[in-house]
PDB file of N, CA and C in Angstrom:
ATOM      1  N   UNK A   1     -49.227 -38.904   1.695  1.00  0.00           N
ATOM      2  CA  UNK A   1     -50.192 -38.055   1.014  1.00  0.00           C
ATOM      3  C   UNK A   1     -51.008 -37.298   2.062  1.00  0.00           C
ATOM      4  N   UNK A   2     -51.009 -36.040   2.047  1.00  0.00           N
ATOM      5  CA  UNK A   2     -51.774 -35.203   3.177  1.00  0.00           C
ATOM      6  C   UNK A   2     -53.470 -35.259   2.596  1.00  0.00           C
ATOM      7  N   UNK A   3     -54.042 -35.179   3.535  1.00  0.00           N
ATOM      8  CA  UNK A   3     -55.606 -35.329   3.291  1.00  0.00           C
ATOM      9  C   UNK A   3     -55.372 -33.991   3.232  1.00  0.00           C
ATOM     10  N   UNK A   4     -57.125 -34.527   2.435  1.00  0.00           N
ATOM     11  CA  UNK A   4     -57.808 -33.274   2.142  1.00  0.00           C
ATOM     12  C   UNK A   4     -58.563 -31.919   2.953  1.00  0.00           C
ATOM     13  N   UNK A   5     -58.258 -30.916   2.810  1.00  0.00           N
ATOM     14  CA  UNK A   5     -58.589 -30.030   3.934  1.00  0.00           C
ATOM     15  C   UNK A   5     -59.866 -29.540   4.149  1.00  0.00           C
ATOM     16  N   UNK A   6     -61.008 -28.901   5.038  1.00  0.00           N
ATOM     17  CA  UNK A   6     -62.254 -28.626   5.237  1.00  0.00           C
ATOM     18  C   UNK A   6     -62.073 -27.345   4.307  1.00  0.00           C
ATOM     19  N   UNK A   7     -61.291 -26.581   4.163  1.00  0.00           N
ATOM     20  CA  UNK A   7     -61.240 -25.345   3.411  1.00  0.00           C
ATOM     21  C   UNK A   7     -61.289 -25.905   1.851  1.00  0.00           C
ATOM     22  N   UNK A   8     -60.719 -26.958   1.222  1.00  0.00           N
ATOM     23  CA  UNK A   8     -60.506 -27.331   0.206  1.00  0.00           C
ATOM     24  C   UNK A   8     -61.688 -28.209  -0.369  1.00  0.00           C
ATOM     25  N   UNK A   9     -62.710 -28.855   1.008  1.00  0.00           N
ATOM     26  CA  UNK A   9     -64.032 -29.291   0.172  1.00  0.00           C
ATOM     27  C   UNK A   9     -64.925 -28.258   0.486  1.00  0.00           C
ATOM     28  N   UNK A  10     -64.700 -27.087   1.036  1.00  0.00           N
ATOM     29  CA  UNK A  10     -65.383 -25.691   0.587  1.00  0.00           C
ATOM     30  C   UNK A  10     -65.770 -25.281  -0.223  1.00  0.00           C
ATOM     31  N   UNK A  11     -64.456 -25.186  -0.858  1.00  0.00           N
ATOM     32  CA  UNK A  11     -63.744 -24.312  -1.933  1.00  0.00           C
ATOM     33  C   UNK A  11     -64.117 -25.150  -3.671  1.00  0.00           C
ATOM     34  N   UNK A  12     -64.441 -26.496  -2.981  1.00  0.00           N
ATOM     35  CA  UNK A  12     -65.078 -27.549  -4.483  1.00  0.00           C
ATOM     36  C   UNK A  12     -66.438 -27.316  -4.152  1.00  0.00           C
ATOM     37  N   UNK A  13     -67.193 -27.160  -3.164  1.00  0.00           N
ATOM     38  CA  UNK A  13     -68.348 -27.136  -2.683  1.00  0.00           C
ATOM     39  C   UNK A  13     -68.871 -25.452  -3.397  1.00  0.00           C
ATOM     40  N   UNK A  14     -67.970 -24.732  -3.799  1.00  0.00           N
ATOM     41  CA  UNK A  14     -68.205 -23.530  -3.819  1.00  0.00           C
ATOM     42  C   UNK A  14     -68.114 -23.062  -5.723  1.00  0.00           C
ATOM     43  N   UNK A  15     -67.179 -24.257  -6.193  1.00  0.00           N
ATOM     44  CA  UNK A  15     -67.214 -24.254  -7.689  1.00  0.00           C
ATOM     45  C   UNK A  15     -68.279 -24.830  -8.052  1.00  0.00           C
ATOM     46  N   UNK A  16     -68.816 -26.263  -7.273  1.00  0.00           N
ATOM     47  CA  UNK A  16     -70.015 -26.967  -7.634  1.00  0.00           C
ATOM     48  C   UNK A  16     -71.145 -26.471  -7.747  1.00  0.00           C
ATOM     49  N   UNK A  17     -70.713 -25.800  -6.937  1.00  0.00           N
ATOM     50  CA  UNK A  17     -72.633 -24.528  -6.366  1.00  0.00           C
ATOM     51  C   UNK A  17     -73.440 -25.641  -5.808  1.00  0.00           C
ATOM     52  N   UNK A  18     -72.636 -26.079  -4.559  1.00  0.00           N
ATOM     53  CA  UNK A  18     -73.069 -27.120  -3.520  1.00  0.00           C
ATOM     54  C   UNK A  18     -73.295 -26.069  -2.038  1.00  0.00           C
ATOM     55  N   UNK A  19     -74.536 -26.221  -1.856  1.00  0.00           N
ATOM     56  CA  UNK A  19     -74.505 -25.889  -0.263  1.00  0.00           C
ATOM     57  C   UNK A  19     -74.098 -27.008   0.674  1.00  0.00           C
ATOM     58  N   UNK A  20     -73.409 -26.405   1.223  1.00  0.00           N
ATOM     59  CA  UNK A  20     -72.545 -27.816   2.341  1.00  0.00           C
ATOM     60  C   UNK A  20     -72.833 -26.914   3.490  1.00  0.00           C
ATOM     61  N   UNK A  21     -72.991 -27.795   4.788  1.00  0.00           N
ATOM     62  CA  UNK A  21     -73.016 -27.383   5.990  1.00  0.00           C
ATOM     63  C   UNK A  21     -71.781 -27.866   6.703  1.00  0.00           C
ATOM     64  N   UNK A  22     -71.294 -27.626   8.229  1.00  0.00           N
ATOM     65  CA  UNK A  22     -69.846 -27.709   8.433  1.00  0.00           C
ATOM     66  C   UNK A  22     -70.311 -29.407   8.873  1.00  0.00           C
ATOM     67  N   UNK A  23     -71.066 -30.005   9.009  1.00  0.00           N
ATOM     68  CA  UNK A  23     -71.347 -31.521   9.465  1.00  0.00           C
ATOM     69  C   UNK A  23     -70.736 -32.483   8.209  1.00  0.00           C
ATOM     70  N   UNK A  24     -71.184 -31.449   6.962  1.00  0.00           N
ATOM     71  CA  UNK A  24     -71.194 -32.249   5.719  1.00  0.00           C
ATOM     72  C   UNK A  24     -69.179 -32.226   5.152  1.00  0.00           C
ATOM     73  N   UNK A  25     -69.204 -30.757   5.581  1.00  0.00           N
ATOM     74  CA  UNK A  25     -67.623 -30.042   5.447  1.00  0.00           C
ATOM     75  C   UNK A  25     -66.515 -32.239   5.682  1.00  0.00           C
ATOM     76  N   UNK A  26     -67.046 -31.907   7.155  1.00  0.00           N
ATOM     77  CA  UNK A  26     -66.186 -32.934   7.803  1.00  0.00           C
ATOM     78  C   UNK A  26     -65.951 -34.228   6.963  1.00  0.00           C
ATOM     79  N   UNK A  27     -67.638 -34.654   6.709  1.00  0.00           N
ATOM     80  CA  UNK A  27     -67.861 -35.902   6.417  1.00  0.00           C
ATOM     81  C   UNK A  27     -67.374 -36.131   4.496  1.00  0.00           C
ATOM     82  N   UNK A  28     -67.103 -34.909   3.720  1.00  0.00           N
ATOM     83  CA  UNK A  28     -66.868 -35.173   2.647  1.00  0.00           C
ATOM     84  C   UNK A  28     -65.339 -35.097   2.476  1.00  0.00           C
ATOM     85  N   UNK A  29     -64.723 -34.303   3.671  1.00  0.00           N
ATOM     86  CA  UNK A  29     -63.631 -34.247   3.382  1.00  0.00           C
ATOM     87  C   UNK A  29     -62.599 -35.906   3.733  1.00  0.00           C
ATOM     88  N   UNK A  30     -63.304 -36.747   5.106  1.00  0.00           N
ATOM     89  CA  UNK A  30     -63.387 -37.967   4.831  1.00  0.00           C
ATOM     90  C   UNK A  30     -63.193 -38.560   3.751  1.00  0.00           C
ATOM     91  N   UNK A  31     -64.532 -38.673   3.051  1.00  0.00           N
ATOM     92  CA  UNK A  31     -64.681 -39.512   1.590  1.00  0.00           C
ATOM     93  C   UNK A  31     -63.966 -38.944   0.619  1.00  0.00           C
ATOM     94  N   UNK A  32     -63.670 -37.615   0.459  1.00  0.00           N
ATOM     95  CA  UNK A  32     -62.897 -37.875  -0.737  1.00  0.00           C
ATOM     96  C   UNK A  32     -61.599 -37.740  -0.281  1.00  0.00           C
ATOM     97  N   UNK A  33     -60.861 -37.657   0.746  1.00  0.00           N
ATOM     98  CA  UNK A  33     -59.718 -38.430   1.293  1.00  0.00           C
ATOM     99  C   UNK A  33     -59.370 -39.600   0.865  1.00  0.00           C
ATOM    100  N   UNK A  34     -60.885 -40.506   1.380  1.00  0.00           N
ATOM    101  CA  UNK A  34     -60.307 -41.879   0.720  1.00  0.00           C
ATOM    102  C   UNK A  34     -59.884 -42.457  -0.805  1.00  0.00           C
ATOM    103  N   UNK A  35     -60.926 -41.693  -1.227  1.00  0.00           N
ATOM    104  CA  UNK A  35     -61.009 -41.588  -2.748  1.00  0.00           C
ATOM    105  C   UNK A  35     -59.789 -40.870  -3.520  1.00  0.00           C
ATOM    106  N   UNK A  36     -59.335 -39.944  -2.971  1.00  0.00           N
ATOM    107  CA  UNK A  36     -57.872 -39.389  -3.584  1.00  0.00           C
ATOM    108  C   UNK A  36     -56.695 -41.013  -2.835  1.00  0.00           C
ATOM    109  N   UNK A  37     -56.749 -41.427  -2.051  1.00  0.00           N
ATOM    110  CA  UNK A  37     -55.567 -42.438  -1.296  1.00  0.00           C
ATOM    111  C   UNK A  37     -56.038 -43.316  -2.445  1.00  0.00           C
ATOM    112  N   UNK A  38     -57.009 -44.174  -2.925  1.00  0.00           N
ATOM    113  CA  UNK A  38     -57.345 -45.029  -3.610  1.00  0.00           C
ATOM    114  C   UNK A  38     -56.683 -44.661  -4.932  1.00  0.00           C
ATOM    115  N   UNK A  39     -57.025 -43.457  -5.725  1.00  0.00           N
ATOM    116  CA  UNK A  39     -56.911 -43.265  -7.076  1.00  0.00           C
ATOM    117  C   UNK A  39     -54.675 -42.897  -6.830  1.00  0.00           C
ATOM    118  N   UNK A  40     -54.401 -42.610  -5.876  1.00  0.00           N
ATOM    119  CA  UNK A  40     -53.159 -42.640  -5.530  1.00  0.00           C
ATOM    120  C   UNK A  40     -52.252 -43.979  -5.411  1.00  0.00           C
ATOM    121  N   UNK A  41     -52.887 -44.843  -5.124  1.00  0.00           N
ATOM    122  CA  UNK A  41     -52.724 -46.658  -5.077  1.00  0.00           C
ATOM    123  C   UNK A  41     -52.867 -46.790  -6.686  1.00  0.00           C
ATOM    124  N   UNK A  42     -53.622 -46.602  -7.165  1.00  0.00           N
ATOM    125  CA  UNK A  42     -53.705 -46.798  -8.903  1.00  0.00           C
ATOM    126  C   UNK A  42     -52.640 -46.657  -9.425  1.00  0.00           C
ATOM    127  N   UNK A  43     -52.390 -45.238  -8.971  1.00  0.00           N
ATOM    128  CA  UNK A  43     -51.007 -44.940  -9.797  1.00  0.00           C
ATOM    129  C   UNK A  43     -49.309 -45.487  -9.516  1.00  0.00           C
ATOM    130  N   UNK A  44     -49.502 -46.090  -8.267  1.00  0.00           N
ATOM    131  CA  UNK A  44     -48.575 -46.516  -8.094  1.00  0.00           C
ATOM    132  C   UNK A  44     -48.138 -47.953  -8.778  1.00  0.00           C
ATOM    133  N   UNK A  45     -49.258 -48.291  -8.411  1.00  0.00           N
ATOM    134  CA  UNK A  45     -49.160 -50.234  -9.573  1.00  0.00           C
ATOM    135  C   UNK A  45     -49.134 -49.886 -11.083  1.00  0.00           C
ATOM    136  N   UNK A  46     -49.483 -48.716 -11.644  1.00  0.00           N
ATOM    137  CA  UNK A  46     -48.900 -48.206 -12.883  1.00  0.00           C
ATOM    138  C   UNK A  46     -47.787 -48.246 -12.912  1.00  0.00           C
ATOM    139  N   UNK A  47     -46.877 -49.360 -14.028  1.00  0.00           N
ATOM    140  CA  UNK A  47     -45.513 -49.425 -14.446  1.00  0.00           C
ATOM    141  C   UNK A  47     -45.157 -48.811 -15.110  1.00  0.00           C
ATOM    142  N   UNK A  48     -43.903 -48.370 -15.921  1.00  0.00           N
ATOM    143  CA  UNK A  48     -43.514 -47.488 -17.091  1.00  0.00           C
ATOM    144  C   UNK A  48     -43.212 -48.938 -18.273  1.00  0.00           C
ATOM    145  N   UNK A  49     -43.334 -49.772 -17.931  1.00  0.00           N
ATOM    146  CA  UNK A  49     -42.920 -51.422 -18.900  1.00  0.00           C
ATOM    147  C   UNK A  49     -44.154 -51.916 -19.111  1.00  0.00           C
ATOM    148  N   UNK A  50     -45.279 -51.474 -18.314  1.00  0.00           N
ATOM    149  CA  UNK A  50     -46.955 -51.857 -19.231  1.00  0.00           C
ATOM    150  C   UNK A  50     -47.448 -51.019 -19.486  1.00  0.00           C
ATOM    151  N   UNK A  51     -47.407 -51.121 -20.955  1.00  0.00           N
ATOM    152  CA  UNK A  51     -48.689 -50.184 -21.811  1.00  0.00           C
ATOM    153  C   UNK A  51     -49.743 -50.102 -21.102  1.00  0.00           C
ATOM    154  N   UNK A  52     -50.699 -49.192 -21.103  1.00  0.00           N
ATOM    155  CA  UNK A  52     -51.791 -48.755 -21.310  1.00  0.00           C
ATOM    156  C   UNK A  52     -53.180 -49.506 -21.903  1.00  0.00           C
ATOM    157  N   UNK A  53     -54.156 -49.810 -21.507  1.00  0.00           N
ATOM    158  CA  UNK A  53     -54.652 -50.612 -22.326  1.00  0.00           C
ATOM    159  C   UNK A  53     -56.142 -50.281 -21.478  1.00  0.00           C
ATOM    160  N   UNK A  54     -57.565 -50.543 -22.629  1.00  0.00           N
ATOM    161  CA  UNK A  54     -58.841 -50.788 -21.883  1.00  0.00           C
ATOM    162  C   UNK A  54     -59.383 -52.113 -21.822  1.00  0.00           C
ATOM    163  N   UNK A  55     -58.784 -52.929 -22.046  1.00  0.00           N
ATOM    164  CA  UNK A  55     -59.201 -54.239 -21.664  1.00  0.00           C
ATOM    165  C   UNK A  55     -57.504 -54.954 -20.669  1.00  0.00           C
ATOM    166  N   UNK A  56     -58.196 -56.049 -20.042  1.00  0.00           N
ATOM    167  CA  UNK A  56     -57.004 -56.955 -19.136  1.00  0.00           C
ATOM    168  C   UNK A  56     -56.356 -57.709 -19.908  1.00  0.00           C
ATOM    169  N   UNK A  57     -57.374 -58.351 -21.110  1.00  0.00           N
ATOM    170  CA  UNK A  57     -57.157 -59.694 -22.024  1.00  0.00           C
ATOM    171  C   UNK A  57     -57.492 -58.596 -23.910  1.00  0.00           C
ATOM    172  N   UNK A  58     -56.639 -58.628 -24.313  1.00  0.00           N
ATOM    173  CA  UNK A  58     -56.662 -58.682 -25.966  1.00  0.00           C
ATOM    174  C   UNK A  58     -58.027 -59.117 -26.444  1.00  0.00           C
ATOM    175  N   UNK A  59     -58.867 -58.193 -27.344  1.00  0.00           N
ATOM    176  CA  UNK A  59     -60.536 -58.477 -27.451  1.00  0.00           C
ATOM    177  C   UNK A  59     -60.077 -59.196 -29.676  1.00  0.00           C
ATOM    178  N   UNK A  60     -60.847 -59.679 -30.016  1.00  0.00           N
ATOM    179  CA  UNK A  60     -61.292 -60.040 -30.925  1.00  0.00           C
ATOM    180  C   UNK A  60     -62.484 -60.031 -31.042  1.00  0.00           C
ATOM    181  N   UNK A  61     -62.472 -59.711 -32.413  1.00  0.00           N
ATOM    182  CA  UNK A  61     -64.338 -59.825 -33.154  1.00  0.00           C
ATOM    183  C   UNK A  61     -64.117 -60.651 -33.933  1.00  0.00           C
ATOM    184  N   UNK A  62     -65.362 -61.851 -33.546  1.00  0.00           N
ATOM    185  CA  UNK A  62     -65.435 -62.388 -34.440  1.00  0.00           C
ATOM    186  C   UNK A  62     -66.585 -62.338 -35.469  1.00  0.00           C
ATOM    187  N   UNK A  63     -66.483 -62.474 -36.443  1.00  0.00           N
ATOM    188  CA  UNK A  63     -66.982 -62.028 -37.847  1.00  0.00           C
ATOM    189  C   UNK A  63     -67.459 -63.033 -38.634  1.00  0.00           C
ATOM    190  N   UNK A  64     -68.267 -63.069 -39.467  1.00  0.00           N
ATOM    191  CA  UNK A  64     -68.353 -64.176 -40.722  1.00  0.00           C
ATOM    192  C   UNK A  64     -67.775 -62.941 -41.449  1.00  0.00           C
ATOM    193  N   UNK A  65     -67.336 -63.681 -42.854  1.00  0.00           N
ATOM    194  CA  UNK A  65     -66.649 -63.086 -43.845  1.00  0.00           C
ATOM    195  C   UNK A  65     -67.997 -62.493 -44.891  1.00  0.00           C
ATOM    196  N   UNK A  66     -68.120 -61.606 -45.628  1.00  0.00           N
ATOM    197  CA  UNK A  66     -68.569 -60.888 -46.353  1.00  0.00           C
ATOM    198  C   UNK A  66     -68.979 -61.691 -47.553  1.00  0.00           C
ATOM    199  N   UNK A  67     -70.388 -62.401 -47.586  1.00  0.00           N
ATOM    200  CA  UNK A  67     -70.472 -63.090 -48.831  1.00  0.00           C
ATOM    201  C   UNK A  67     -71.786 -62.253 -49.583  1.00  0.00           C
ATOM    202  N   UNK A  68     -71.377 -61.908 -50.723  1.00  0.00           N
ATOM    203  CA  UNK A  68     -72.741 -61.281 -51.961  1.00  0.00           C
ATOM    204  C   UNK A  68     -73.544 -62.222 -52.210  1.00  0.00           C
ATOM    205  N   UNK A  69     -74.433 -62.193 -51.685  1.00  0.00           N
ATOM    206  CA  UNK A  69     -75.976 -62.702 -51.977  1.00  0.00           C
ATOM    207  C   UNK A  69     -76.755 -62.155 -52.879  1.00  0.00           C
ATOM    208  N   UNK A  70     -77.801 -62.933 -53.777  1.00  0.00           N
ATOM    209  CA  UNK A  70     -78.547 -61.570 -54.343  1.00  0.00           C
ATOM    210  C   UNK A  70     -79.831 -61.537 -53.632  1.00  0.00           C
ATOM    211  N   UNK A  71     -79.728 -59.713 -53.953  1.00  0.00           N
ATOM    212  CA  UNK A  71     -81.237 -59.675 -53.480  1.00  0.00           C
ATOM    213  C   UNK A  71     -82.451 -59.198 -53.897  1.00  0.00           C
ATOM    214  N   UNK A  72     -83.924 -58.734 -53.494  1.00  0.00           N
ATOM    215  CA  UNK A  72     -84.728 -58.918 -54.419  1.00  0.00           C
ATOM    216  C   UNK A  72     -84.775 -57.916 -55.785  1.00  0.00           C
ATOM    217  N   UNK A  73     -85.388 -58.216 -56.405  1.00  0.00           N
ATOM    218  CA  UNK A  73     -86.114 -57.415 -57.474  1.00  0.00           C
ATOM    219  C   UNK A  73     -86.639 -56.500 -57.062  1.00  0.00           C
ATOM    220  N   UNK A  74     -86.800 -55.072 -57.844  1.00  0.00           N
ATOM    221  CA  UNK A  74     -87.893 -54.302 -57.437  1.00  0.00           C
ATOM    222  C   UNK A  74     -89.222 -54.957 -57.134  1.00  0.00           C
ATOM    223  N   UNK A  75     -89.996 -56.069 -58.192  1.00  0.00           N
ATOM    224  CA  UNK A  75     -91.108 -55.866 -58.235  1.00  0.00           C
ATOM    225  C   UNK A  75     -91.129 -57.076 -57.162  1.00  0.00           C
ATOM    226  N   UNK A  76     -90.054 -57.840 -56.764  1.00  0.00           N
ATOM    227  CA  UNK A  76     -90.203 -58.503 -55.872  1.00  0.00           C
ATOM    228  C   UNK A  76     -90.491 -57.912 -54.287  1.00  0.00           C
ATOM    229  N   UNK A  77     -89.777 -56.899 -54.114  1.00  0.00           N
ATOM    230  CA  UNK A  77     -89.966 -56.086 -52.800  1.00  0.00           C
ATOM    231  C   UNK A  77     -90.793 -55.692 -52.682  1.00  0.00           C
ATOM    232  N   UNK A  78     -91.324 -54.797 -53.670  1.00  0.00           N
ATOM    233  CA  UNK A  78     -92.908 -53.798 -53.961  1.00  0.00           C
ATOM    234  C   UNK A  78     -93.665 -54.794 -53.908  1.00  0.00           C
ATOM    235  N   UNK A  79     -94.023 -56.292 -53.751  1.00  0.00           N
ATOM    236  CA  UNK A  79     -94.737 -57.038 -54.251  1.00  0.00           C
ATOM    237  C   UNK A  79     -95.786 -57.411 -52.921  1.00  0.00           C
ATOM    238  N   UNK A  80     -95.261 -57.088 -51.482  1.00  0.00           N
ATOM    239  CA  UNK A  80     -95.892 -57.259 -50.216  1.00  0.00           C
ATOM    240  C   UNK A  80     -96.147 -55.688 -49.684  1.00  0.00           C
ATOM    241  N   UNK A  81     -96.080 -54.938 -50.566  1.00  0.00           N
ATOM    242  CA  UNK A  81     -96.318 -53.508 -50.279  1.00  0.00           C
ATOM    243  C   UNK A  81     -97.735 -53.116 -49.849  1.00  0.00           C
ATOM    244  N   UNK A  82     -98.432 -52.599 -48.974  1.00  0.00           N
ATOM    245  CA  UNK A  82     -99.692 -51.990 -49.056  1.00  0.00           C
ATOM    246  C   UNK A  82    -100.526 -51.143 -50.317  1.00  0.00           C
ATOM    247  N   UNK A  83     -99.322 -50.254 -50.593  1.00  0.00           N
ATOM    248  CA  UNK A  83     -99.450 -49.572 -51.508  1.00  0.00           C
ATOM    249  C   UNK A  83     -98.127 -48.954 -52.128  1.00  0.00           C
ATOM    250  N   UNK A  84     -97.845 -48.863 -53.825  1.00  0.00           N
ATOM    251  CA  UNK A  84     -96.862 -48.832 -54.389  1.00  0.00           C
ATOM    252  C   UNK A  84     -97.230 -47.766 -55.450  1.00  0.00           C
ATOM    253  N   UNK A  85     -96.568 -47.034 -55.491  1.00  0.00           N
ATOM    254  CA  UNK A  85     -96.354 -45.972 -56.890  1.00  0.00           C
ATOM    255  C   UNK A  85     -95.187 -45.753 -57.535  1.00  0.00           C
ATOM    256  N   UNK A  86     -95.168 -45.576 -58.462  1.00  0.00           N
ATOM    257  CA  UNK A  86     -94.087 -45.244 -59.479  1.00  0.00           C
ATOM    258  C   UNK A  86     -92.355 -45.949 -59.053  1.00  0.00           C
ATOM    259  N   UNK A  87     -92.779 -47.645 -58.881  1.00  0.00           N
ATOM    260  CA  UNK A  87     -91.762 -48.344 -58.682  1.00  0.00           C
ATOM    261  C   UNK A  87     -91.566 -48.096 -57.104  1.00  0.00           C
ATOM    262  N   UNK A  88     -92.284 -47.175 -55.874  1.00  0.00           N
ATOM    263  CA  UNK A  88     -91.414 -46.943 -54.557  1.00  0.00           C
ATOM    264  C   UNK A  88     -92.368 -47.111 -53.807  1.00  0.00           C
ATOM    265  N   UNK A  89     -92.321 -47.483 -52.566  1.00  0.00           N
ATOM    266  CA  UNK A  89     -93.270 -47.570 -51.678  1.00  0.00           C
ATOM    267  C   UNK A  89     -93.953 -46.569 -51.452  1.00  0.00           C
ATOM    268  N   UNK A  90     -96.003 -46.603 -51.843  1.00  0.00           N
ATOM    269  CA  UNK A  90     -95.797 -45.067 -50.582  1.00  0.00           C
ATOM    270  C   UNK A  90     -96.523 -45.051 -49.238  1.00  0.00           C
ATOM    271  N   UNK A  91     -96.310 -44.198 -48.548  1.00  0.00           N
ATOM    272  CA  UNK A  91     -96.329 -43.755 -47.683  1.00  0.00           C
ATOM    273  C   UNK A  91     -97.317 -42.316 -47.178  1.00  0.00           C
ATOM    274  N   UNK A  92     -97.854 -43.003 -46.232  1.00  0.00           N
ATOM    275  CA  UNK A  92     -98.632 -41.367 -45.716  1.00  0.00           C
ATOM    276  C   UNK A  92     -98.000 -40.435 -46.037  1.00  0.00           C
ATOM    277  N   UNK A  93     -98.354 -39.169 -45.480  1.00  0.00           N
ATOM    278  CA  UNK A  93     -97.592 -38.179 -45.318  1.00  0.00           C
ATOM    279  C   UNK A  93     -97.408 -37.830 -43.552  1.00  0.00           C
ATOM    280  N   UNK A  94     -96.346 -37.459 -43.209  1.00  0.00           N
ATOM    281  CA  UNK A  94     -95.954 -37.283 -42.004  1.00  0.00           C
ATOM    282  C   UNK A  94     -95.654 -36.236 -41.347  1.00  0.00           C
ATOM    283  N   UNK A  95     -95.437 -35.161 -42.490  1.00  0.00           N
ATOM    284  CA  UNK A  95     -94.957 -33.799 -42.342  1.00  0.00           C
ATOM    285  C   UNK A  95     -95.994 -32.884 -43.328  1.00  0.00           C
ATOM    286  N   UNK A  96     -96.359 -31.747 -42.575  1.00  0.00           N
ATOM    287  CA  UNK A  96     -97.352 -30.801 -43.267  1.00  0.00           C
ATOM    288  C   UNK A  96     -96.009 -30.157 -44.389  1.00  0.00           C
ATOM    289  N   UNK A  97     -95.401 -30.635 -45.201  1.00  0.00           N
ATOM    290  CA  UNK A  97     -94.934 -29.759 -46.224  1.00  0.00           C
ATOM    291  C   UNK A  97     -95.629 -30.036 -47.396  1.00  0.00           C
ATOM    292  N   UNK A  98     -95.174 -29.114 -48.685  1.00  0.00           N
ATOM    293  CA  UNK A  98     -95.741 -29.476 -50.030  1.00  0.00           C
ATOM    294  C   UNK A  98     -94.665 -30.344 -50.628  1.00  0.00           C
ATOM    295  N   UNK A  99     -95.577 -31.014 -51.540  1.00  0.00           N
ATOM    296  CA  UNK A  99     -94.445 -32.062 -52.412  1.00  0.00           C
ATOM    297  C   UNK A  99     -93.912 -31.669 -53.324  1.00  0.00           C
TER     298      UNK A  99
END
């Protein structure tokens, strides 16, 4: 794999709208050298006989199952209310609109 060239972290330096100086030229073309050899190693331990996958190990959720409970009454809910009108909680107002 040929490294990466000083003209070529320019030329990304120049899509980024990165000011780079030629000290920086050197030193990035370094790092992302390594970083292209690395992501190049990835692909090689990529088989065509293993799927694809975002986990190492098979995930499960575990769940309780869905049981109907009942729940309160209106006048049971409204019943710890501050203040209640016409069966619904109310509430300040929060927004300067008309009702």
């Amino acid at each position: 794999m040929a490294a990466i060239s000083r003209e070529e972290v320019a030329h990304l330096a120049r899509l980024a709208r990165l000011a780079v100086n030629e000290t920086e030229l050197d030193t990035f073309a370094g790092q992302l050298d390594v970083i292209l050899q690395a992501v190049a190693r990835v692909g090689e331990v990529a088989a065509a006989d293993i799927p694809p996958t975002s986990h190492s190990i098979p995930l499960t959720n575990i769940l309780r199952d869905d049981v109907v409970q009942p729940g309160l009454t209106q006048q049971e809910a409204l019943s710890g209310a501050p203040d209640a009108q016409d069966g619904r909680f109310r509430v300040p107002r929060i927004l300067d609109e008309e009702a």
